[in-house]
N, C-alpha and C. Protein backbone atom coordinates (compact mmCIF):
# COMPACT_ATOMS: atom_id res chain seq x y z
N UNK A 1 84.66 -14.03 76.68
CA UNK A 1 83.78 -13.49 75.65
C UNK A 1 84.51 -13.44 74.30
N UNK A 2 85.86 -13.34 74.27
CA UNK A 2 86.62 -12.86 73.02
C UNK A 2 86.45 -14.26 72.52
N UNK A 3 86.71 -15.22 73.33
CA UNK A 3 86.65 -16.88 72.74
C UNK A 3 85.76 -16.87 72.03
N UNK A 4 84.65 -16.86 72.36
CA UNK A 4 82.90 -16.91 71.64
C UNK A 4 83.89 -16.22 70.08
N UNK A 5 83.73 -15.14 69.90
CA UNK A 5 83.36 -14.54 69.36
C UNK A 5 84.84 -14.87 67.78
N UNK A 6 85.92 -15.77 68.40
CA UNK A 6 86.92 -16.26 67.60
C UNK A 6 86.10 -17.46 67.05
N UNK A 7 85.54 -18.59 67.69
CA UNK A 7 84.63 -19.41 66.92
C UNK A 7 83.83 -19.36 66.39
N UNK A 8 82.52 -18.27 66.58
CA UNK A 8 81.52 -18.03 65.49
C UNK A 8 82.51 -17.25 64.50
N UNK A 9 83.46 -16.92 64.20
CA UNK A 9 84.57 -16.11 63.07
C UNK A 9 84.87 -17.63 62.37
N UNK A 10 85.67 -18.26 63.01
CA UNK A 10 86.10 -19.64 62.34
C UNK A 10 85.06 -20.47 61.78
N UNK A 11 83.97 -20.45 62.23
CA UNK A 11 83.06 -21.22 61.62
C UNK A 11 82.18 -20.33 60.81
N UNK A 12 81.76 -19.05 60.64
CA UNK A 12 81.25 -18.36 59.54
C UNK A 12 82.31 -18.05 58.34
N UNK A 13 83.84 -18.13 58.61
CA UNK A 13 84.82 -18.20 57.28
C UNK A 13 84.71 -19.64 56.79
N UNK A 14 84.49 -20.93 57.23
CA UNK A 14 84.33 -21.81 57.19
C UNK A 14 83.06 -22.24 56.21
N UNK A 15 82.31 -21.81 56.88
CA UNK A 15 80.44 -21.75 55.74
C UNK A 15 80.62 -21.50 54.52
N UNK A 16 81.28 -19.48 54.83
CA UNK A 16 81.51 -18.72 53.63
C UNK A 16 82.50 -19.63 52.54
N UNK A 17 83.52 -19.92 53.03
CA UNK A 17 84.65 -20.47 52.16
C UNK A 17 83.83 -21.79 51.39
N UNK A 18 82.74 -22.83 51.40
CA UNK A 18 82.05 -24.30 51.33
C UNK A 18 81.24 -23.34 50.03
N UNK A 19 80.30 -22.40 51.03
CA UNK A 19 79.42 -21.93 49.58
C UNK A 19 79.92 -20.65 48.32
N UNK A 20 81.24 -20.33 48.71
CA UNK A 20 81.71 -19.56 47.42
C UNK A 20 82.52 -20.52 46.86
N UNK A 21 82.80 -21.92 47.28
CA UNK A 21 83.39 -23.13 46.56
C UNK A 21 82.42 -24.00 45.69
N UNK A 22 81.23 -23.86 46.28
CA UNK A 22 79.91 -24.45 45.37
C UNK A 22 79.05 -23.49 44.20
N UNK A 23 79.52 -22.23 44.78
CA UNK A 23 78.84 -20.92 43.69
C UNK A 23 79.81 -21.46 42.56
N UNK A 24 81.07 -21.38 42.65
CA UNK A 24 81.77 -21.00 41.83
C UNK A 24 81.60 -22.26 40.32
N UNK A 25 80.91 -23.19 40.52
CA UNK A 25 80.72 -24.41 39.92
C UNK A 25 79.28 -24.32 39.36
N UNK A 26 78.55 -23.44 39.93
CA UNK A 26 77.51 -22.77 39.35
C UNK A 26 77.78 -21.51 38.33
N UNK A 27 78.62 -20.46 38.67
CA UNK A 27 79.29 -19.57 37.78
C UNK A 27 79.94 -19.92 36.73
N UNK A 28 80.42 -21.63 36.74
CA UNK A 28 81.33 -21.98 35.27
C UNK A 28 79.96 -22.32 34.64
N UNK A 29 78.80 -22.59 35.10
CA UNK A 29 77.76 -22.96 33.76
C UNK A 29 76.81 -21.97 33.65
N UNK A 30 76.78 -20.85 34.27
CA UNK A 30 76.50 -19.47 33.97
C UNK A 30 77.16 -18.61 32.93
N UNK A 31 78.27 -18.57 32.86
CA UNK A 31 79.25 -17.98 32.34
C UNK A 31 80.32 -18.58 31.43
N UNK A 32 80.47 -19.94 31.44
CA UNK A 32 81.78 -20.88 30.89
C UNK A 32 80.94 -20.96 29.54
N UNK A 33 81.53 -20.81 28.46
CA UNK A 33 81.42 -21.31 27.05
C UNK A 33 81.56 -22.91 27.22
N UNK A 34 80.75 -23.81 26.48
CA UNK A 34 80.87 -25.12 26.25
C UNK A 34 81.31 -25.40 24.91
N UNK A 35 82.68 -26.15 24.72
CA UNK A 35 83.40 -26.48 23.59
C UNK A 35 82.96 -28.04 23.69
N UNK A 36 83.32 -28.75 22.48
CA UNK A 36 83.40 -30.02 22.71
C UNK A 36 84.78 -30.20 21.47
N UNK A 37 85.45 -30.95 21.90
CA UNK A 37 86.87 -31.87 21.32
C UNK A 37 86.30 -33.17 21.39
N UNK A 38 87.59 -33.35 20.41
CA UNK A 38 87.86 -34.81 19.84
C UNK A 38 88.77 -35.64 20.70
N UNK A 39 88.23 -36.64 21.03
CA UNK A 39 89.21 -38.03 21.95
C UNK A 39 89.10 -39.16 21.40
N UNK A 40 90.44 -40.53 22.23
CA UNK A 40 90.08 -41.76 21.62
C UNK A 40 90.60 -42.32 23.07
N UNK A 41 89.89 -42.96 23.82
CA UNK A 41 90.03 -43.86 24.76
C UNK A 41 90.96 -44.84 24.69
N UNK A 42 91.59 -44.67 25.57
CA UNK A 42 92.77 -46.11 25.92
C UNK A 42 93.13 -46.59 27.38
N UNK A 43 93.35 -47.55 27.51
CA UNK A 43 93.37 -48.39 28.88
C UNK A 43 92.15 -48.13 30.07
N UNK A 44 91.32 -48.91 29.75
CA UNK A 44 90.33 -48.80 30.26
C UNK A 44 90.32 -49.05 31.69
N UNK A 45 90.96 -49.82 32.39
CA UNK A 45 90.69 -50.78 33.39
C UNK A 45 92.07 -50.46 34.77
N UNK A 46 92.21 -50.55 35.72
CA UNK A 46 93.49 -50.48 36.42
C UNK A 46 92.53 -50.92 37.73
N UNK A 47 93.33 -52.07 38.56
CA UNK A 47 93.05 -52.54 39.50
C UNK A 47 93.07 -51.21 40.73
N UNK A 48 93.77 -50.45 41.25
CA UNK A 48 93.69 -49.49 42.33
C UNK A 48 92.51 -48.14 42.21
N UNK A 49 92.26 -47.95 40.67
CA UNK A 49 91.50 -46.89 40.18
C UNK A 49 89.87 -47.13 39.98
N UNK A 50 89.91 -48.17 39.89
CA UNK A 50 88.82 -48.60 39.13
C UNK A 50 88.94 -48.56 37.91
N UNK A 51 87.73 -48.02 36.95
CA UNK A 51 87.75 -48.37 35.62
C UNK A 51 87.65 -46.36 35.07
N UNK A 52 88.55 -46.18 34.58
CA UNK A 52 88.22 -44.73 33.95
C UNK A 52 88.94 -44.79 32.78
N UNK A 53 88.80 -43.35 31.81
CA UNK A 53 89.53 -43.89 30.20
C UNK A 53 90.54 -43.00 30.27
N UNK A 54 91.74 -43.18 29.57
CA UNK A 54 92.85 -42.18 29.04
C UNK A 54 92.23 -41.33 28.05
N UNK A 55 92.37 -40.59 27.86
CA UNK A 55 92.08 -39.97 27.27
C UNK A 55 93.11 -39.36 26.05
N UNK A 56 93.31 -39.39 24.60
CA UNK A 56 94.65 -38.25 23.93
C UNK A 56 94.04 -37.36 23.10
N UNK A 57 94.02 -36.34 23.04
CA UNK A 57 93.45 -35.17 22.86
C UNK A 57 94.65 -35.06 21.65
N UNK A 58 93.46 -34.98 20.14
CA UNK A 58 94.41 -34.24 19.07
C UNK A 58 95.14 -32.70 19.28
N UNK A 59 94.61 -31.77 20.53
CA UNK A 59 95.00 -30.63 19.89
C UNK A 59 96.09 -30.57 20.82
N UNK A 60 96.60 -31.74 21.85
CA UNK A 60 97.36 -32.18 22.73
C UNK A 60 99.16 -32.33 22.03
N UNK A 61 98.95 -32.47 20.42
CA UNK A 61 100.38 -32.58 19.93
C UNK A 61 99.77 -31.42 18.92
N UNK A 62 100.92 -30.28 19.10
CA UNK A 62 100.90 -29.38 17.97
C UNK A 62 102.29 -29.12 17.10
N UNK A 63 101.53 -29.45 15.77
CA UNK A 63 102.44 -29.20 14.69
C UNK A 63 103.13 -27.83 14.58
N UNK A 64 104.62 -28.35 14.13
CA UNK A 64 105.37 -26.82 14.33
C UNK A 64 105.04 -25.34 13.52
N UNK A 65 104.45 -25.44 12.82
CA UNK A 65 103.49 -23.95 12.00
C UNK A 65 102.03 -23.91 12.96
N UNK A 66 101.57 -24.38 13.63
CA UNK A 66 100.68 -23.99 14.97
C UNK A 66 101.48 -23.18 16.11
N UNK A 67 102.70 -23.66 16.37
CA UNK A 67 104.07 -23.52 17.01
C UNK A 67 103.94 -22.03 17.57
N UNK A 68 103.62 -21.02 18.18
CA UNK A 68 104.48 -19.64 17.98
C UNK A 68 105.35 -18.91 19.26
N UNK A 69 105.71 -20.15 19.73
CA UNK A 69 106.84 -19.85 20.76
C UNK A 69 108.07 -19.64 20.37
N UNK A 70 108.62 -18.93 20.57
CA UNK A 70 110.48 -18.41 19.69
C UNK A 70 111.12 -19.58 20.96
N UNK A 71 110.82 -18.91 22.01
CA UNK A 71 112.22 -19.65 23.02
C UNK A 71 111.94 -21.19 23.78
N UNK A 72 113.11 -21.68 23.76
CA UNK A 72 112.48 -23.40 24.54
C UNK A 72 112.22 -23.00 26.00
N UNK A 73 111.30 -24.09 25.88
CA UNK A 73 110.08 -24.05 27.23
C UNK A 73 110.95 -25.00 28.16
N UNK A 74 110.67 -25.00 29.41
CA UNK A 74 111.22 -25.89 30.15
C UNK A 74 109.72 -26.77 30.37
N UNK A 75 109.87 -28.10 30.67
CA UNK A 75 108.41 -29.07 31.14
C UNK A 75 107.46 -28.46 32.19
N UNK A 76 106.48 -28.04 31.88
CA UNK A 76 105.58 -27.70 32.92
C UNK A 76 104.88 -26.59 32.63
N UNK A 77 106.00 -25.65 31.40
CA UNK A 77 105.46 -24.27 32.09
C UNK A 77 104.77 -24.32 30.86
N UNK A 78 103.64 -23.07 31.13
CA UNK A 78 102.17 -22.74 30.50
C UNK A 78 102.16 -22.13 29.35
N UNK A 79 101.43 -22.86 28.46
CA UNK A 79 100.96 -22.74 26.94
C UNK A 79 99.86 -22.05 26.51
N UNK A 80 99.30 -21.38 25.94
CA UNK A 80 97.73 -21.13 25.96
C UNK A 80 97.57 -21.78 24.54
N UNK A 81 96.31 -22.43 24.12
CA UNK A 81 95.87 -23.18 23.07
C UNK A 81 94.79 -21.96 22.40
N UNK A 82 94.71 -21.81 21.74
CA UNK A 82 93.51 -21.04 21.15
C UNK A 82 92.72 -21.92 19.88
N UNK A 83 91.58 -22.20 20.18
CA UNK A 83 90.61 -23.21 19.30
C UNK A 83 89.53 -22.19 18.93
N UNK A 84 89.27 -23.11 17.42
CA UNK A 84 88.29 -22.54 16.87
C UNK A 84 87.32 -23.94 16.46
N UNK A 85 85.84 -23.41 16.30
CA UNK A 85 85.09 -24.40 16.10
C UNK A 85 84.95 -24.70 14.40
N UNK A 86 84.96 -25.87 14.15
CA UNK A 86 84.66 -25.80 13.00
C UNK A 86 83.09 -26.38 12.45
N UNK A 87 82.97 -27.04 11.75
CA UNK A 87 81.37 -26.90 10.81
C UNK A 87 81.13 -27.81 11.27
N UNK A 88 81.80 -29.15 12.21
CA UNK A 88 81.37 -30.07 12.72
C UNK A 88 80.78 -29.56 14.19
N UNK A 89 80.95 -28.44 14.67
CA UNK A 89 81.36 -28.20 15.90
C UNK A 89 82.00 -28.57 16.93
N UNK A 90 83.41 -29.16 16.42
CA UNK A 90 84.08 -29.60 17.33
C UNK A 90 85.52 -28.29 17.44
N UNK A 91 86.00 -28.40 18.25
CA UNK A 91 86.97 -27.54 18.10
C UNK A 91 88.39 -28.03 17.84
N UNK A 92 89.37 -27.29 17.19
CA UNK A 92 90.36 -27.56 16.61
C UNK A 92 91.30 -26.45 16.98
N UNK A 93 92.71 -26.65 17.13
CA UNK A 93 93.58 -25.62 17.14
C UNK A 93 94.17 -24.89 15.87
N UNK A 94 94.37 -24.22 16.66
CA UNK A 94 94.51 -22.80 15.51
C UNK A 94 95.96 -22.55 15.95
N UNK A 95 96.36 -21.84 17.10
CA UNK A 95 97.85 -21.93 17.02
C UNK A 95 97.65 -22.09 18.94
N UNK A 96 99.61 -21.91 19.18
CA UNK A 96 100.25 -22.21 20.57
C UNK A 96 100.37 -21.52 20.85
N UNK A 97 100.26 -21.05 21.96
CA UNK A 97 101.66 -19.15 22.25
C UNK A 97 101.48 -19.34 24.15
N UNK A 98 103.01 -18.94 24.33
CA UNK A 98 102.83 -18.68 25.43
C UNK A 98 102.28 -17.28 26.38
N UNK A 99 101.88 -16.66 25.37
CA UNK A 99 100.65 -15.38 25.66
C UNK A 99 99.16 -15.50 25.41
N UNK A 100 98.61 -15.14 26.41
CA UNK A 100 97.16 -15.04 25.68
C UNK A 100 96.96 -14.72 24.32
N UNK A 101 96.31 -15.19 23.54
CA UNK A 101 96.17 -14.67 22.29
C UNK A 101 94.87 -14.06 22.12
N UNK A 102 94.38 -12.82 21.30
CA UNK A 102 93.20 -12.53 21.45
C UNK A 102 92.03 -13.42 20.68
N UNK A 103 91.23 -13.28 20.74
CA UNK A 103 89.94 -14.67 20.37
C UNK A 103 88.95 -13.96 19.74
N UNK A 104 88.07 -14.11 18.75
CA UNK A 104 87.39 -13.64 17.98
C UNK A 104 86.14 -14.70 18.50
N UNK A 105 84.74 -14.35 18.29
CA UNK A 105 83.66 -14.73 18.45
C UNK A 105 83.52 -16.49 18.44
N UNK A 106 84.20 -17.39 17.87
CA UNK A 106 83.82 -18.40 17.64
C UNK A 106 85.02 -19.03 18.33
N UNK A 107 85.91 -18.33 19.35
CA UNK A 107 87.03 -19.06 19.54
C UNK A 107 87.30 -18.74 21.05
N UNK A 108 88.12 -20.20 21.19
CA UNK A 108 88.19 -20.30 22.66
C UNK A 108 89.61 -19.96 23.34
N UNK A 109 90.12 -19.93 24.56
CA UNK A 109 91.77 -20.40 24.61
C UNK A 109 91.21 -21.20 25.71
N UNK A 110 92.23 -22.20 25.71
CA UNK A 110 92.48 -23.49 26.97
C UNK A 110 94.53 -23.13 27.50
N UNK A 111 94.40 -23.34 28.89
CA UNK A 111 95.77 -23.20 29.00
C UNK A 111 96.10 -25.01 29.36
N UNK A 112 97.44 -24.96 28.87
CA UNK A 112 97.91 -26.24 29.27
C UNK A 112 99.46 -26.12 29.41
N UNK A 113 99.72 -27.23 29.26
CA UNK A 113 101.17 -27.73 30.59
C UNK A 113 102.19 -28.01 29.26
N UNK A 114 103.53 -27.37 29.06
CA UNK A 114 104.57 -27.85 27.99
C UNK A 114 104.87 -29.58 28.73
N UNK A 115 104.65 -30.52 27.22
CA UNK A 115 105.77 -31.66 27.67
C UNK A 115 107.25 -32.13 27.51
N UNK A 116 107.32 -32.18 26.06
CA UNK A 116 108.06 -32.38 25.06
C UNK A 116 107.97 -31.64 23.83
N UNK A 117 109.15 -32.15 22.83
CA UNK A 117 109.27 -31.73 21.78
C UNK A 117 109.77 -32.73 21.22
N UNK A 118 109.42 -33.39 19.67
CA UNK A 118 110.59 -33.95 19.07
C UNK A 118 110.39 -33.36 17.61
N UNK A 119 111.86 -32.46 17.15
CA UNK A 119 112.39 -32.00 16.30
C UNK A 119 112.12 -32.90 14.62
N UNK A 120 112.88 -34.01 15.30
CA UNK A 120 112.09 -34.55 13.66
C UNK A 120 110.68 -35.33 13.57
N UNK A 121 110.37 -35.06 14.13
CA UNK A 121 109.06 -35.09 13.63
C UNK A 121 108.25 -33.56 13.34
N UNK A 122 108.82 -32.52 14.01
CA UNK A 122 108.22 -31.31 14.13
C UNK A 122 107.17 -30.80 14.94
N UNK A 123 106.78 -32.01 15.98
CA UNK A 123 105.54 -32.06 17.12
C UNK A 123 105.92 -31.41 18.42
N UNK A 124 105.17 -30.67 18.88
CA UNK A 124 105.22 -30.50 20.22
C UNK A 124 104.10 -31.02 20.97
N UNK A 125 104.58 -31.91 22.10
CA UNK A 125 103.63 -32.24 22.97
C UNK A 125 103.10 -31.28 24.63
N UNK A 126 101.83 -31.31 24.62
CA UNK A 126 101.27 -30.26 25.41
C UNK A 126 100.07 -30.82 26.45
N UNK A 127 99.76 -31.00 27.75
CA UNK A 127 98.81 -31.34 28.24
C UNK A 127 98.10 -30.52 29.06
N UNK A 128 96.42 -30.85 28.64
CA UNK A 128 95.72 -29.82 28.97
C UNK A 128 94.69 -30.24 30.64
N UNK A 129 95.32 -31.53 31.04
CA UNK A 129 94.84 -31.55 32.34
C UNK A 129 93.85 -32.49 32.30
N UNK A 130 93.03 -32.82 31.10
CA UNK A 130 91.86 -33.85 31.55
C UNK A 130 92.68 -35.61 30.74
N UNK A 131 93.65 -35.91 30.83
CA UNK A 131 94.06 -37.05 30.35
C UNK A 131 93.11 -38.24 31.03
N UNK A 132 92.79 -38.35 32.47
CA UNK A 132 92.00 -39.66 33.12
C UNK A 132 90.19 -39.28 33.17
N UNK A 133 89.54 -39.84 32.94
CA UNK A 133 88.28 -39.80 33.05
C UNK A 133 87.67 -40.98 33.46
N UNK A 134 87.22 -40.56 35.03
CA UNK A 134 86.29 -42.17 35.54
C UNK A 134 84.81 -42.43 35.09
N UNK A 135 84.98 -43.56 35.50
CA UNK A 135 84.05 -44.06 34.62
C UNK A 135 83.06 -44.69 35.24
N UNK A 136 81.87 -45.10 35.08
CA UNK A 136 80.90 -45.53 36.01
C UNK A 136 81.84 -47.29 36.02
N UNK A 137 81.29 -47.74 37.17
CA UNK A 137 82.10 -49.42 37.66
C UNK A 137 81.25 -50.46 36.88
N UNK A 138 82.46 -51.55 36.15
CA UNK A 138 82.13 -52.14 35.10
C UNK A 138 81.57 -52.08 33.25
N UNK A 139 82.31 -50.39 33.24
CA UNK A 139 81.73 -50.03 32.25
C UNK A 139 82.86 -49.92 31.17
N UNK A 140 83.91 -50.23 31.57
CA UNK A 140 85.84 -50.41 31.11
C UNK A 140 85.31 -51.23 29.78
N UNK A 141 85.41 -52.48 29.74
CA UNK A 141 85.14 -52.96 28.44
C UNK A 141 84.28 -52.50 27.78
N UNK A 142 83.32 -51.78 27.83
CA UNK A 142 82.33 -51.18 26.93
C UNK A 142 83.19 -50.21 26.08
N UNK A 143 83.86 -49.62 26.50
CA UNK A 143 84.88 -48.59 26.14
C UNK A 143 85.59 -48.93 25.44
N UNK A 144 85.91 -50.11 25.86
CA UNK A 144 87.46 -50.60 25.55
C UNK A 144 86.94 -51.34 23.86
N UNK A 145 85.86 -51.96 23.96
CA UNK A 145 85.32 -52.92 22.68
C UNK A 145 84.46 -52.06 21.96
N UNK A 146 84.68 -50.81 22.01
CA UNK A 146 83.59 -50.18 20.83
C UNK A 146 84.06 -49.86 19.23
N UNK A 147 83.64 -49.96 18.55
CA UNK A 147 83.58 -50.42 17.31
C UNK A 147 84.23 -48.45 17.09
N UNK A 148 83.76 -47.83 17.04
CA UNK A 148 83.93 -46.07 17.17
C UNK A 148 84.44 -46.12 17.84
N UNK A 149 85.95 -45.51 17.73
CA UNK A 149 87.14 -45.42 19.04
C UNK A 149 86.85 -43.91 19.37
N UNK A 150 86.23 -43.02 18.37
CA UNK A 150 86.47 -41.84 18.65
C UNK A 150 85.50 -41.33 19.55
N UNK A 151 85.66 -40.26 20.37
CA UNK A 151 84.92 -39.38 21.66
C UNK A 151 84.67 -38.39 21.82
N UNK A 152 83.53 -37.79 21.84
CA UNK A 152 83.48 -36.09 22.13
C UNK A 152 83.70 -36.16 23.18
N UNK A 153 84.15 -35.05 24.18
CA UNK A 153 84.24 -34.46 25.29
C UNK A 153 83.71 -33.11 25.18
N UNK A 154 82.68 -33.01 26.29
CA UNK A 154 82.27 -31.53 26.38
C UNK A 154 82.90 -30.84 27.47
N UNK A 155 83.64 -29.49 26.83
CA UNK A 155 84.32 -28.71 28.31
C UNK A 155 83.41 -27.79 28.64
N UNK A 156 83.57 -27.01 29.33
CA UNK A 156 83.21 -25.61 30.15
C UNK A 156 83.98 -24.82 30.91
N UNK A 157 85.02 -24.26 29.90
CA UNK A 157 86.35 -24.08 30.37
C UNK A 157 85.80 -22.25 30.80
N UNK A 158 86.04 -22.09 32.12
CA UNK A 158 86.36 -20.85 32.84
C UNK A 158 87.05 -20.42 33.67
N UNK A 159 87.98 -19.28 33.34
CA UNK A 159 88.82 -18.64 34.29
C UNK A 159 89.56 -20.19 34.57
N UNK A 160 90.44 -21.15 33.53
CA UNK A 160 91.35 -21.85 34.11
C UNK A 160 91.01 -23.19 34.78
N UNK A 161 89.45 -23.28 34.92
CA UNK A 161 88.68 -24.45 35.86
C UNK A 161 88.36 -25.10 33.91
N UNK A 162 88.07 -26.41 34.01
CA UNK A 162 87.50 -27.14 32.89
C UNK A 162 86.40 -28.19 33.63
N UNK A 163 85.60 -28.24 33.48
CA UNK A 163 84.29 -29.55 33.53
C UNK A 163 84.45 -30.68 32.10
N UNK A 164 84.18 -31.57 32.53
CA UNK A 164 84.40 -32.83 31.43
C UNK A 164 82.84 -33.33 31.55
N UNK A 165 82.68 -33.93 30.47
CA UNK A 165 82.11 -35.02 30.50
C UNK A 165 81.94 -35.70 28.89
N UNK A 166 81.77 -37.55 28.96
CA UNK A 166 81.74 -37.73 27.51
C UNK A 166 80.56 -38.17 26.88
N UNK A 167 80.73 -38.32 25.51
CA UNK A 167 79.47 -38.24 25.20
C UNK A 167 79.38 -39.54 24.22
């Protein structure tokens, strides 16, 4: 009897665990603010992947007066971005910090990943996780030959999860 009663357990944590994994993708467009950024597509095409775009995100290199980290970062560890929208409605960074920063009505934070630094130039490089974006099959050169290199991306960044898509 105890058997029974270990498998209907394993398979009702099982259910539970599928549909608070599918809520939760419903809760980012309940609740997630939608930003859209600026992109420019590169390398369209890779034989094992299919066809999806690179993606480089301007707010991806931040200039050193955006900067407000005192101590060096080691690669990996976590940045928070704080964006504000501007009159285009696209969003733009405002500054770096490795603390939450607080956010005023029109502004977002995104966390992302330290890469690099190079000193003379004064850039820090930072990635925020959506660099590859697939792409429907055979649609690489369309991408690749468009006259407008530039890309919105719309996020729906919550609690740390981001949704993509381009536009």
């Amino acid at each position: 009897m105890k058997k029974r009663w270990w498998f209907y357990g394993l398979v009702s944590l099982q259910l539970l665990f599928l549909l608070l994994m599918s809520a939760s993708y419903y809760a980012m467009d309940i609740w997630g603010q939608t930003i859209t950024l600026k992109t420019a597509p590169v390398d369209p095409r890779d034989p094992f992947y299919g066809d999806y775009v690179t993606l480089d995100y301007a707010i991806e290199q931040i200039p050193e007066e955006k900067w407000l980290v005192e101590e060096p970062l080691n690669r990996g560890e976590k940045v928070f971005l704080l964006l504000e929208e501007n009159d285009e409605e696209i969003y733009e960074l405002v500054e770096a910090s490795t603390l939450w920063p607080e956010t005023e009505s029109n502004q977002v934070v995104l966390s992302s990943k330290y890469q690099w630094s190079d000193p003379s130039l004064q850039r820090y490089q930072v990635d925020i996780g959506l660099g590859r974006y697939y792409i429907e099959e055979n649609t690489g050169t369309f991408w690749e030959r468009r006259e407008e290199q530039e890309v919105e991306v719309v996020l729906a960044p919550w609690k740390q999860k981001k949704i993509a898509s381009l536009k």
